[in-house]
PDB file of N, CA and C in Angstrom:
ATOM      1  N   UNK A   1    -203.812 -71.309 235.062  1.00  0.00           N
ATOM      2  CA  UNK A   1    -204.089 -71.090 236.475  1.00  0.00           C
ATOM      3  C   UNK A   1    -202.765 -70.864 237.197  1.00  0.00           C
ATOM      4  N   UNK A   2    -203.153 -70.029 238.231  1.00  0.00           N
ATOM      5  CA  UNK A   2    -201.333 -69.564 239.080  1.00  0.00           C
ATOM      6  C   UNK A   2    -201.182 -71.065 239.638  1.00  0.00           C
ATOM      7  N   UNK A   3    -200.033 -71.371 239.997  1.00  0.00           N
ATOM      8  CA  UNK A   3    -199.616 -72.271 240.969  1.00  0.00           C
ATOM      9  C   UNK A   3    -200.146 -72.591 242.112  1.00  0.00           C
ATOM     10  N   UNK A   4    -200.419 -73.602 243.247  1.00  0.00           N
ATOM     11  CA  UNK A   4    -201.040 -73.052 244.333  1.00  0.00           C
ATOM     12  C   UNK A   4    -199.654 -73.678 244.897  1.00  0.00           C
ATOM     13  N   UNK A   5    -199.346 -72.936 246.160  1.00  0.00           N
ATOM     14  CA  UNK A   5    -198.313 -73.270 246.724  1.00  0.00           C
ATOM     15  C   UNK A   5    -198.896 -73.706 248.343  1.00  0.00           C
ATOM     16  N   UNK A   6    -198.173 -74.309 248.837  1.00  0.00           N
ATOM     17  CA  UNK A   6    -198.122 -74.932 250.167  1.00  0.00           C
ATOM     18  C   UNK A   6    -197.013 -75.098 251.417  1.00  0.00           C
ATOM     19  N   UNK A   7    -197.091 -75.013 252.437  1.00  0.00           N
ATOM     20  CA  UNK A   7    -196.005 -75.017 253.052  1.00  0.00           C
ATOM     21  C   UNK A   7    -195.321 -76.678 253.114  1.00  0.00           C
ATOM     22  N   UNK A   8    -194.352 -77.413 253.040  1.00  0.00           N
ATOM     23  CA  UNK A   8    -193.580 -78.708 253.853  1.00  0.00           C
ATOM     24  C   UNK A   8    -192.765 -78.310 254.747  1.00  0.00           C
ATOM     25  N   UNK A   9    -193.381 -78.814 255.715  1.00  0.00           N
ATOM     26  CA  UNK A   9    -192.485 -78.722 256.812  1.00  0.00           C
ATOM     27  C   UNK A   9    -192.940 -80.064 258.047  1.00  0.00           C
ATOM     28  N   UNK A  10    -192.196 -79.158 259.374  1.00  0.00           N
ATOM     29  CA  UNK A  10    -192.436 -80.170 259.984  1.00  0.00           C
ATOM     30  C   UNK A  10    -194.160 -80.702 260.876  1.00  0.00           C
ATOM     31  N   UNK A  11    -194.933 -79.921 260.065  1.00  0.00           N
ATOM     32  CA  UNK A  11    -196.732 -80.289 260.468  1.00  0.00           C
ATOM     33  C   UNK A  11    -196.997 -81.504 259.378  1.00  0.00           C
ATOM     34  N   UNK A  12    -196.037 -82.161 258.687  1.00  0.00           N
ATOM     35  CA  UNK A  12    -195.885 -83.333 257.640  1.00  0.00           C
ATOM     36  C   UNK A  12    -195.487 -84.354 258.490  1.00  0.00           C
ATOM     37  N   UNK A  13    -196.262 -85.566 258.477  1.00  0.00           N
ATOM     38  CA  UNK A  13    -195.543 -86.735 258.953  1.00  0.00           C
ATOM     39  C   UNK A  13    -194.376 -87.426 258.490  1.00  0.00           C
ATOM     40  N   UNK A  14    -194.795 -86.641 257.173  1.00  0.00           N
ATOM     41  CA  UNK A  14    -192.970 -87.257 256.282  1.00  0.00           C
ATOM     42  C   UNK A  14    -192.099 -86.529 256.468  1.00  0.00           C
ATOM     43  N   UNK A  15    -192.257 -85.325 256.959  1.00  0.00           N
ATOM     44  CA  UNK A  15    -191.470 -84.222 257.068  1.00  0.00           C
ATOM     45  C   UNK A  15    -190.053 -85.130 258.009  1.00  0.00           C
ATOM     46  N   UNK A  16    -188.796 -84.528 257.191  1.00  0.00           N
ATOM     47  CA  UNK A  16    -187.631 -85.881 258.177  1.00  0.00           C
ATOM     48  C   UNK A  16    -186.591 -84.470 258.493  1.00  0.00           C
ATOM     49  N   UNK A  17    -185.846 -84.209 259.186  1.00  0.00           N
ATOM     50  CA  UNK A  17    -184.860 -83.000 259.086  1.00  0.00           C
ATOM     51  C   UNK A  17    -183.299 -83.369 258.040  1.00  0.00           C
ATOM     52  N   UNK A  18    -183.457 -84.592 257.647  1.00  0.00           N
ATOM     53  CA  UNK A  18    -182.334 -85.273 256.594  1.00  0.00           C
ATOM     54  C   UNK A  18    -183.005 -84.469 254.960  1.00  0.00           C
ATOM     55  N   UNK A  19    -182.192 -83.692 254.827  1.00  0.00           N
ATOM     56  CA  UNK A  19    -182.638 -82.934 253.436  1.00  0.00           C
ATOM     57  C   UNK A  19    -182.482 -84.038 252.070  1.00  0.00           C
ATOM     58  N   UNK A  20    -181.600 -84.941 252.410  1.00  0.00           N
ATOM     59  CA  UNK A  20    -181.672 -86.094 251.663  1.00  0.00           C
ATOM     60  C   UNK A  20    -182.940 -86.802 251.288  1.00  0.00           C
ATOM     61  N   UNK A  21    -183.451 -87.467 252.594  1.00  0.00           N
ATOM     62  CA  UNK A  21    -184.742 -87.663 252.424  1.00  0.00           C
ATOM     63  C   UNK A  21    -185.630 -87.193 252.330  1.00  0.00           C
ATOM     64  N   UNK A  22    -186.096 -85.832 251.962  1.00  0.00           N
ATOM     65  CA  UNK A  22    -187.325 -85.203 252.057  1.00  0.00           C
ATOM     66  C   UNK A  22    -186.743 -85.029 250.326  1.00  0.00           C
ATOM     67  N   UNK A  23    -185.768 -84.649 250.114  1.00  0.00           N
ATOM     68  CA  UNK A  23    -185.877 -84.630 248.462  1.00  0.00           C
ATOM     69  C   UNK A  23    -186.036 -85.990 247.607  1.00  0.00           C
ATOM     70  N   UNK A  24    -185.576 -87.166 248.152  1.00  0.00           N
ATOM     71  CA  UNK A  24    -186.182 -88.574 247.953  1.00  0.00           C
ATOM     72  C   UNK A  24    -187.243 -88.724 247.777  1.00  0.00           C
ATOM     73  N   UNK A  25    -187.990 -88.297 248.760  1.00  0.00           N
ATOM     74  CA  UNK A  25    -189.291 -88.753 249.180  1.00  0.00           C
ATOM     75  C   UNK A  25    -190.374 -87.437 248.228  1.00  0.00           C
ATOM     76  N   UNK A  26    -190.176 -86.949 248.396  1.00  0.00           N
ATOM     77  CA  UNK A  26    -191.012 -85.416 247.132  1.00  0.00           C
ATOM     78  C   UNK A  26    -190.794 -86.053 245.888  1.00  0.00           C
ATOM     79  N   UNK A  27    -189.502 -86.406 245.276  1.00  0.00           N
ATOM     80  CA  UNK A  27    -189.170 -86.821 243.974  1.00  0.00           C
ATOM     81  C   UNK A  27    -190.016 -88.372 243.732  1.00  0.00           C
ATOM     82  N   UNK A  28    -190.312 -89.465 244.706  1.00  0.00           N
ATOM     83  CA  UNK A  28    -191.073 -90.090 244.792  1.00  0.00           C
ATOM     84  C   UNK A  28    -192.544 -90.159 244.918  1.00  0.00           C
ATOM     85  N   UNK A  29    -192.792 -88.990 245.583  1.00  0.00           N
ATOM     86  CA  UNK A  29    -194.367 -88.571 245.539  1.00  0.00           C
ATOM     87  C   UNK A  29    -194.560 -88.266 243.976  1.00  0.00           C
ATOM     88  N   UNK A  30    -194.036 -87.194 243.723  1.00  0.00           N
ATOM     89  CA  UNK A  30    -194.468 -86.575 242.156  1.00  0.00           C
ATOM     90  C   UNK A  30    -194.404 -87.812 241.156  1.00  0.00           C
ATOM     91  N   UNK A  31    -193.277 -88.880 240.979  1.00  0.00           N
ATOM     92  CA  UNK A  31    -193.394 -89.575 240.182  1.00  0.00           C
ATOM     93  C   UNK A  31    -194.434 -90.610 240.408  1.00  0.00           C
ATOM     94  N   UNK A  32    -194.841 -91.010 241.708  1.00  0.00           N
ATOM     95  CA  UNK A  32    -196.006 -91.937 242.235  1.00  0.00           C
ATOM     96  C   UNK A  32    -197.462 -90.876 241.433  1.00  0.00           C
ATOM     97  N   UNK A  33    -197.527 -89.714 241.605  1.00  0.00           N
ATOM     98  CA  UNK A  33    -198.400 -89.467 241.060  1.00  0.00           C
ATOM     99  C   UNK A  33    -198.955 -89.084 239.520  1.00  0.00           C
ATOM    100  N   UNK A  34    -197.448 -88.772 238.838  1.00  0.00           N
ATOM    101  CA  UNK A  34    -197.535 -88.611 237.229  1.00  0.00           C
ATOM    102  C   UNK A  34    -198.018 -89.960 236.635  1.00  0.00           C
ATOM    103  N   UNK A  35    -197.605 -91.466 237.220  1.00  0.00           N
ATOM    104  CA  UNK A  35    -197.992 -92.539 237.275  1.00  0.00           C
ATOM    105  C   UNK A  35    -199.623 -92.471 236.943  1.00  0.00           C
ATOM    106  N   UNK A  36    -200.179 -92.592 238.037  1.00  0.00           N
ATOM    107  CA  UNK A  36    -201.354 -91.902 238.305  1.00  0.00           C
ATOM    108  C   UNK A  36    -202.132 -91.366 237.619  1.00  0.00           C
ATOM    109  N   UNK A  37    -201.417 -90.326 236.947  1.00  0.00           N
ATOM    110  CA  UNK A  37    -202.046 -89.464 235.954  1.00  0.00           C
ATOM    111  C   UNK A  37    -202.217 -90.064 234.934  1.00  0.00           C
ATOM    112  N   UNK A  38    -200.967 -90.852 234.245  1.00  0.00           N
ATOM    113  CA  UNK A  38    -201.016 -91.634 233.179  1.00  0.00           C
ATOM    114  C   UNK A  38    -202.056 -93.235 232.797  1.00  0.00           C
ATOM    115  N   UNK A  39    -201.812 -93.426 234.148  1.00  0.00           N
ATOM    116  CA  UNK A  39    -203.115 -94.811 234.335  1.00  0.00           C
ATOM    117  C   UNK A  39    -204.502 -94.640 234.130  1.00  0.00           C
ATOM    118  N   UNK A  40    -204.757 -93.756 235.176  1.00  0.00           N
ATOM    119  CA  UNK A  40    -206.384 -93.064 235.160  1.00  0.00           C
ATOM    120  C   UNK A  40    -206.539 -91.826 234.793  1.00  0.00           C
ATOM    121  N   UNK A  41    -205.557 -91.221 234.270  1.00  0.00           N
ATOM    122  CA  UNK A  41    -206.177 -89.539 233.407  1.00  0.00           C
ATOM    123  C   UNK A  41    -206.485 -88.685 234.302  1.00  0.00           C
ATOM    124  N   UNK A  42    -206.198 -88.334 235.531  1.00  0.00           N
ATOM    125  CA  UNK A  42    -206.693 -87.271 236.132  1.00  0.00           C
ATOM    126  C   UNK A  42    -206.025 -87.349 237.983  1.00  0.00           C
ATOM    127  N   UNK A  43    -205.713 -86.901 238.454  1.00  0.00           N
ATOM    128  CA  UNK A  43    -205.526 -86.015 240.168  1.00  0.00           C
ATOM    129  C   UNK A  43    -205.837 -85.232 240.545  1.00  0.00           C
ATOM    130  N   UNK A  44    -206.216 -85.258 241.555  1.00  0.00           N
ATOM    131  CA  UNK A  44    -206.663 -84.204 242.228  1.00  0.00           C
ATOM    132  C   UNK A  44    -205.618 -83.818 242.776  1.00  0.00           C
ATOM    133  N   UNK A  45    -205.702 -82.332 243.330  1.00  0.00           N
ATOM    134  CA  UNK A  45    -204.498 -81.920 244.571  1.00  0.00           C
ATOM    135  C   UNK A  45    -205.058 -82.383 245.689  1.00  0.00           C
ATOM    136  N   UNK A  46    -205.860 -82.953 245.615  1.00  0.00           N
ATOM    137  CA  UNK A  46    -205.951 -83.391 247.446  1.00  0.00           C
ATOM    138  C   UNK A  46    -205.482 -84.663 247.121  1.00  0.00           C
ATOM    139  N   UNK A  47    -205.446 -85.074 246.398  1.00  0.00           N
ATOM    140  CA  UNK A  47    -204.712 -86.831 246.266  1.00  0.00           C
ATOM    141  C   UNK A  47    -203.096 -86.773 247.088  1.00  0.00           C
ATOM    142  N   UNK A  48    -202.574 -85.389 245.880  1.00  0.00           N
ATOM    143  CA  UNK A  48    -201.490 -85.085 246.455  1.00  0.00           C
ATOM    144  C   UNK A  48    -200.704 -84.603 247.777  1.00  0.00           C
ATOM    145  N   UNK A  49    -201.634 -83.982 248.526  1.00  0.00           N
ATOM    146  CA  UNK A  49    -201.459 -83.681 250.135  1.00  0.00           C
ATOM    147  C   UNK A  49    -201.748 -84.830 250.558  1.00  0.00           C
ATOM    148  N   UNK A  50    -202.658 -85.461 250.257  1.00  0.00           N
ATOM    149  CA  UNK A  50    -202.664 -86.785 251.327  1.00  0.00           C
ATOM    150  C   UNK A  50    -200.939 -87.829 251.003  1.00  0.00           C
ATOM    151  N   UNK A  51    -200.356 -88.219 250.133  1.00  0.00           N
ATOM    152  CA  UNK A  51    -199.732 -88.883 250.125  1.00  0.00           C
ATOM    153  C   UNK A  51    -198.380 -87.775 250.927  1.00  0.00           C
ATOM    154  N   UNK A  52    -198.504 -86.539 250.650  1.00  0.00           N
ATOM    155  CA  UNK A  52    -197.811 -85.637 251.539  1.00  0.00           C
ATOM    156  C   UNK A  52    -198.149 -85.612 252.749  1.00  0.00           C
ATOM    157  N   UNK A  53    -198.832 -85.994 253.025  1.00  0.00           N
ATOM    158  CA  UNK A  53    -199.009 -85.790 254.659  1.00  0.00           C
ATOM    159  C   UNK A  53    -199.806 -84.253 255.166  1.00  0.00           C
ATOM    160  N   UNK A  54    -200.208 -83.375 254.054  1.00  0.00           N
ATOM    161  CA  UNK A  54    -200.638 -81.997 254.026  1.00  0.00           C
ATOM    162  C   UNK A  54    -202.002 -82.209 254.265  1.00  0.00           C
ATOM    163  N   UNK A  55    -203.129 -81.138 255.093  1.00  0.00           N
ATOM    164  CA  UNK A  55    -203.928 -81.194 255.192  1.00  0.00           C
ATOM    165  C   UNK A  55    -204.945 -80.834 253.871  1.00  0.00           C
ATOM    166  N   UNK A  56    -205.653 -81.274 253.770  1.00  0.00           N
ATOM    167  CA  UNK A  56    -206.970 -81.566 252.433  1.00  0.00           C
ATOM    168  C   UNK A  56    -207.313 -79.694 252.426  1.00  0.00           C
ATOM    169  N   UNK A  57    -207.102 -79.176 251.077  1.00  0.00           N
ATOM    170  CA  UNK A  57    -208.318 -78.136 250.843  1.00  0.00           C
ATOM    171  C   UNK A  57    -209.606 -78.296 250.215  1.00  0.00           C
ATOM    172  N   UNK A  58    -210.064 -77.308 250.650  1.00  0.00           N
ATOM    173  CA  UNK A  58    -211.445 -77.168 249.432  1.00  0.00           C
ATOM    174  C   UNK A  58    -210.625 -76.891 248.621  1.00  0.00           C
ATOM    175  N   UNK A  59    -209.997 -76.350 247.909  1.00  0.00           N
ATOM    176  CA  UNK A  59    -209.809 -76.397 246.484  1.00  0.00           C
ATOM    177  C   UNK A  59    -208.763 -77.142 245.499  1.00  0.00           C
ATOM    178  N   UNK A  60    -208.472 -77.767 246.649  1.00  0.00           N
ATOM    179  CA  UNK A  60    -207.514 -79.493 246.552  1.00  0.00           C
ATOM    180  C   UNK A  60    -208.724 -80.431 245.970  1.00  0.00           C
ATOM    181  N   UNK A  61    -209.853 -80.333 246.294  1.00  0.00           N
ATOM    182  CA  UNK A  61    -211.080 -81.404 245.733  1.00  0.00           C
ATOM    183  C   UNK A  61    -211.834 -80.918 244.818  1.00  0.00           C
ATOM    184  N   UNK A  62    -211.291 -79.999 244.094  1.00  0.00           N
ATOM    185  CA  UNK A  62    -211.815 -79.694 242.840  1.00  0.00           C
ATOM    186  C   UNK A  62    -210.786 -79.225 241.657  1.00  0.00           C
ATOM    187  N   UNK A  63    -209.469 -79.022 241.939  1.00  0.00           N
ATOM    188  CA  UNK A  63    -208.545 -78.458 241.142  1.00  0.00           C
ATOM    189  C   UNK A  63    -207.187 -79.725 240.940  1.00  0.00           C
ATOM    190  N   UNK A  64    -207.074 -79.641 239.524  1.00  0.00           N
ATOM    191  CA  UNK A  64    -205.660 -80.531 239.699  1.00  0.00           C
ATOM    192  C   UNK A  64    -204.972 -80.844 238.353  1.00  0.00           C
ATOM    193  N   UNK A  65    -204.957 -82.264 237.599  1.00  0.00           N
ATOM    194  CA  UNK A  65    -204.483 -82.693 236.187  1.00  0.00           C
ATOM    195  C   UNK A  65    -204.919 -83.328 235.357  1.00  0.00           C
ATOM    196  N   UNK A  66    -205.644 -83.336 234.211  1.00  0.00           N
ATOM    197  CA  UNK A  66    -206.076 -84.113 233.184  1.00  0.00           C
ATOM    198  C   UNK A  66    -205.203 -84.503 232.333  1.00  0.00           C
ATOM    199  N   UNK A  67    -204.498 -83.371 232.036  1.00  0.00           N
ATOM    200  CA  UNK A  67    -203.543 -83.540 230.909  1.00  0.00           C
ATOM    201  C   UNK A  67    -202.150 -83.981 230.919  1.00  0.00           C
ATOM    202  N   UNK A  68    -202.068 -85.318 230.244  1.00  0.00           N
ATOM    203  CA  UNK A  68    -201.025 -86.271 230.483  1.00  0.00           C
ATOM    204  C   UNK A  68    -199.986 -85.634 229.772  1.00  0.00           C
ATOM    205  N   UNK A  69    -199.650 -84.884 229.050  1.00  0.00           N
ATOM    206  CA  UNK A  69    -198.385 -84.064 228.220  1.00  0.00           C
ATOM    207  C   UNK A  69    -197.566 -83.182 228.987  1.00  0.00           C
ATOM    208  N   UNK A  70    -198.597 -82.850 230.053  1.00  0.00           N
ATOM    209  CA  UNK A  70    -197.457 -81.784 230.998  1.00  0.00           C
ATOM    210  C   UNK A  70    -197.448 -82.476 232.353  1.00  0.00           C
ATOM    211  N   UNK A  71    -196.452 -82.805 232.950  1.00  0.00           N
ATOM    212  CA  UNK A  71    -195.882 -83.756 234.064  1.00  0.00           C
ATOM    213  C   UNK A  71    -196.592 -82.405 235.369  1.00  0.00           C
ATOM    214  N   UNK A  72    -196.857 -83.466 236.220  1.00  0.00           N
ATOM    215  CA  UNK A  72    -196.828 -82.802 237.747  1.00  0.00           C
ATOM    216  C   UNK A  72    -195.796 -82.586 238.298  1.00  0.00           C
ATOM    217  N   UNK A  73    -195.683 -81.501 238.677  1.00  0.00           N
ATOM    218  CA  UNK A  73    -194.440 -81.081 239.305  1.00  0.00           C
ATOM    219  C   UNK A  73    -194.549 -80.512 240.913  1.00  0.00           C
ATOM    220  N   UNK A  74    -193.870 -80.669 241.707  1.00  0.00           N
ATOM    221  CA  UNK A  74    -193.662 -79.694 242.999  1.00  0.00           C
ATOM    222  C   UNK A  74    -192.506 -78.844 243.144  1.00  0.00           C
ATOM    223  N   UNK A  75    -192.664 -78.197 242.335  1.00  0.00           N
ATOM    224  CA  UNK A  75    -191.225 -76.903 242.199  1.00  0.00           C
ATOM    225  C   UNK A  75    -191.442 -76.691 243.872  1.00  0.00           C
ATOM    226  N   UNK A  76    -189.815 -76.335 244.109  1.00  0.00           N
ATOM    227  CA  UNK A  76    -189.459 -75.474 245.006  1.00  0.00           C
ATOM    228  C   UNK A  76    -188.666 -74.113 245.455  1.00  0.00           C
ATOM    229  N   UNK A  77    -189.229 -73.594 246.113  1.00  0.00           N
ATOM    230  CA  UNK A  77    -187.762 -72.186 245.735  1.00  0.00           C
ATOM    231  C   UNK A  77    -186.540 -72.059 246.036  1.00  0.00           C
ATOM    232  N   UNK A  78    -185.994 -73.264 246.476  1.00  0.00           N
ATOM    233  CA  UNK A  78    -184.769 -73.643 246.356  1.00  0.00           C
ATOM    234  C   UNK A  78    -184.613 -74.790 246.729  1.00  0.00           C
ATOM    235  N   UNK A  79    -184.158 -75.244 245.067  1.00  0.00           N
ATOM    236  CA  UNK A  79    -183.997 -76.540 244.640  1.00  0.00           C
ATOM    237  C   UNK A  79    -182.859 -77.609 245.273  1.00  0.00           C
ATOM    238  N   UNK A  80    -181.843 -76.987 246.008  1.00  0.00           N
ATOM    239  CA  UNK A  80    -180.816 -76.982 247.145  1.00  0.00           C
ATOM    240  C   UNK A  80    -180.590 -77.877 248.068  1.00  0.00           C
ATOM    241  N   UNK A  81    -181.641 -77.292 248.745  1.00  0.00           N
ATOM    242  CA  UNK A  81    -181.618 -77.413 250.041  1.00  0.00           C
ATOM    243  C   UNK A  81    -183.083 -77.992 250.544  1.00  0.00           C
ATOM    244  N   UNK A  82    -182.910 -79.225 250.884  1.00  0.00           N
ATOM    245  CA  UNK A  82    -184.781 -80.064 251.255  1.00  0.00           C
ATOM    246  C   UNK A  82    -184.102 -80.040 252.782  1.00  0.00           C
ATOM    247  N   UNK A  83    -183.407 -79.370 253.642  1.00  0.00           N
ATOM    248  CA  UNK A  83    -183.473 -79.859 254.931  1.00  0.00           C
ATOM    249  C   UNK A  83    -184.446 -78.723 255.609  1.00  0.00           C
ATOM    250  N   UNK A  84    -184.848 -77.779 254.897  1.00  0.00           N
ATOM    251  CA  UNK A  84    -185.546 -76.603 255.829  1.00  0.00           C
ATOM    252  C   UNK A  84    -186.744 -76.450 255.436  1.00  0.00           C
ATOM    253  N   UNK A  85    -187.710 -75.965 256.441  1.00  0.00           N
ATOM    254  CA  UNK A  85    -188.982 -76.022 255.506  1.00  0.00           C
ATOM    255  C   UNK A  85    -189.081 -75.542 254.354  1.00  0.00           C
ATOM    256  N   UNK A  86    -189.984 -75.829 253.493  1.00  0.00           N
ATOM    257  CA  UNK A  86    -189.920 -74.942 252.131  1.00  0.00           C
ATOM    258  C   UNK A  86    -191.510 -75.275 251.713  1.00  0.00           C
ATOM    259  N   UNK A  87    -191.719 -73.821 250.332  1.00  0.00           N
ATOM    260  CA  UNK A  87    -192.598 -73.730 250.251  1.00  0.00           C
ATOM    261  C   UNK A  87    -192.679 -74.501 248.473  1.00  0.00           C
ATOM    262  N   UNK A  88    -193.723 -75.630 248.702  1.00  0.00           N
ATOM    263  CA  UNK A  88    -194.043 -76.357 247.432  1.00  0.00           C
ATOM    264  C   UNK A  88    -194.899 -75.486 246.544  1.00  0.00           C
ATOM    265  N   UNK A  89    -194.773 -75.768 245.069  1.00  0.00           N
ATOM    266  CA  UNK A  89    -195.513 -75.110 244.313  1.00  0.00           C
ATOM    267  C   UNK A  89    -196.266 -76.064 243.161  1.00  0.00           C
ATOM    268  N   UNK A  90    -197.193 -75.937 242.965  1.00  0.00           N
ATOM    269  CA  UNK A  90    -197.883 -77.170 242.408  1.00  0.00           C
ATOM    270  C   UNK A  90    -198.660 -76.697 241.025  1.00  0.00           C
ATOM    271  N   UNK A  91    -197.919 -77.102 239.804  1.00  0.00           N
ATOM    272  CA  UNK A  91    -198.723 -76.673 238.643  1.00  0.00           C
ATOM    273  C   UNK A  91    -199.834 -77.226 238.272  1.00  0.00           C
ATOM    274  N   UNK A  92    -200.865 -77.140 238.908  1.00  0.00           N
ATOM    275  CA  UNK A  92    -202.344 -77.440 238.601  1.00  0.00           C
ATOM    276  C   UNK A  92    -202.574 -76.809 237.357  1.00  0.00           C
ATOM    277  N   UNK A  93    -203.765 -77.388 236.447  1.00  0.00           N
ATOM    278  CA  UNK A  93    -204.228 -77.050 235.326  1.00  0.00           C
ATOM    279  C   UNK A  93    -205.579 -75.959 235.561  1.00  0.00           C
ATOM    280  N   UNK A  94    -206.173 -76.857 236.818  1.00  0.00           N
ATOM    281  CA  UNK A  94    -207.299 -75.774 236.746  1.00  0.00           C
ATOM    282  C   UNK A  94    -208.764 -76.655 237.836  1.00  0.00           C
ATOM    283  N   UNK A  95    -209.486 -76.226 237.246  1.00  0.00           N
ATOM    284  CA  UNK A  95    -210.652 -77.080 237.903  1.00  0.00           C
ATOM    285  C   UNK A  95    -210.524 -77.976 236.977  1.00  0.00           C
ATOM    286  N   UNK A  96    -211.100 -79.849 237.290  1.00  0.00           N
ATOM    287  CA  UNK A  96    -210.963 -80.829 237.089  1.00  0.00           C
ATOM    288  C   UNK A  96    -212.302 -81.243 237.335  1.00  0.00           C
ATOM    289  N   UNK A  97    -212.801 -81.716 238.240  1.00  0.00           N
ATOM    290  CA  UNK A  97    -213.781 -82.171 238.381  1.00  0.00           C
ATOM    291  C   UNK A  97    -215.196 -82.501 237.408  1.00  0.00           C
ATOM    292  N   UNK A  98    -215.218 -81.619 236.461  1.00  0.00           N
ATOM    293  CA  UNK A  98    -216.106 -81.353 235.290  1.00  0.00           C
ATOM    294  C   UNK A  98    -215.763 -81.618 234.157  1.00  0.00           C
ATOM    295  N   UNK A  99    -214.081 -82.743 234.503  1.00  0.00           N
ATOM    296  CA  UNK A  99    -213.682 -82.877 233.294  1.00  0.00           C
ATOM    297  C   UNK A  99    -213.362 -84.389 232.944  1.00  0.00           C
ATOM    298  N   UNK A 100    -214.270 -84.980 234.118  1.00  0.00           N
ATOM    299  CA  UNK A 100    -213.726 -86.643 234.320  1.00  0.00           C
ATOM    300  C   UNK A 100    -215.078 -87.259 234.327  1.00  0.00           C
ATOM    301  N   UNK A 101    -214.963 -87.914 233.542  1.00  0.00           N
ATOM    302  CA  UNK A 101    -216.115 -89.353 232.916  1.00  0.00           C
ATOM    303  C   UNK A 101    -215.830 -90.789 233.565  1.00  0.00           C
ATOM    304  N   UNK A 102    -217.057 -90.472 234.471  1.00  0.00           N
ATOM    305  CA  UNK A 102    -217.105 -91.851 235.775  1.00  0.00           C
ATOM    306  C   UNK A 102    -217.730 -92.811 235.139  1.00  0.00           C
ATOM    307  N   UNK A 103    -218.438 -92.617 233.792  1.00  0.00           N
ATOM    308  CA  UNK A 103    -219.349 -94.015 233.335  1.00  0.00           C
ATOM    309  C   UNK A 103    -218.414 -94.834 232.546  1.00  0.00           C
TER     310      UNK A 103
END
């Protein structure tokens, strides 16, 4: 599946103009959620906007990670510089939802 990408900026409550902290705080999200992945087997991308502060998609509640071998990532297009907005890129696997056993 392509990437889905997203804007961070300042419509983020975490959004800080200290490029320090917004690369802190991203590098802390992703590892809070590979966690995640590894505990209970699966994320959604809307899990992930919410702890971002990003608004929920429809296809945030059906698309995301099962597979514990390949890490979640939020690439950016320049790895640099976290003081300006930038656009996140999120390697989702695919649809999820049909792939998680609630019993």
């Amino acid at each position: 599946m392509k990437p889905i990408e997203v804007m961070y900026d300042e419509s983020s409550h975490h959004w800080h103009n200290d490029g320090n902290y917004n690369r802190m705080f991203l590098q802390a999200q992703q590892n809070y959620a590979n966690r995640m992945l590894h505990s209970r087997g699966h994320v959604f991308l809307n899990e992930i906007f919410d702890a971002l502060g990003l608004p929920r998609t429809t296809n945030g509640a059906i698309v995301g990670w099962t597979n514990q071998d390949i890490p979640i990532t939020f690439e950016t297009h320049d790895e640099k510089d976290y003081s300006h907005p930038m656009i996140l890129k999120f390697n989702v696997e695919g649809i999820i939802y049909d792939k998680i056993d609630y019993l």
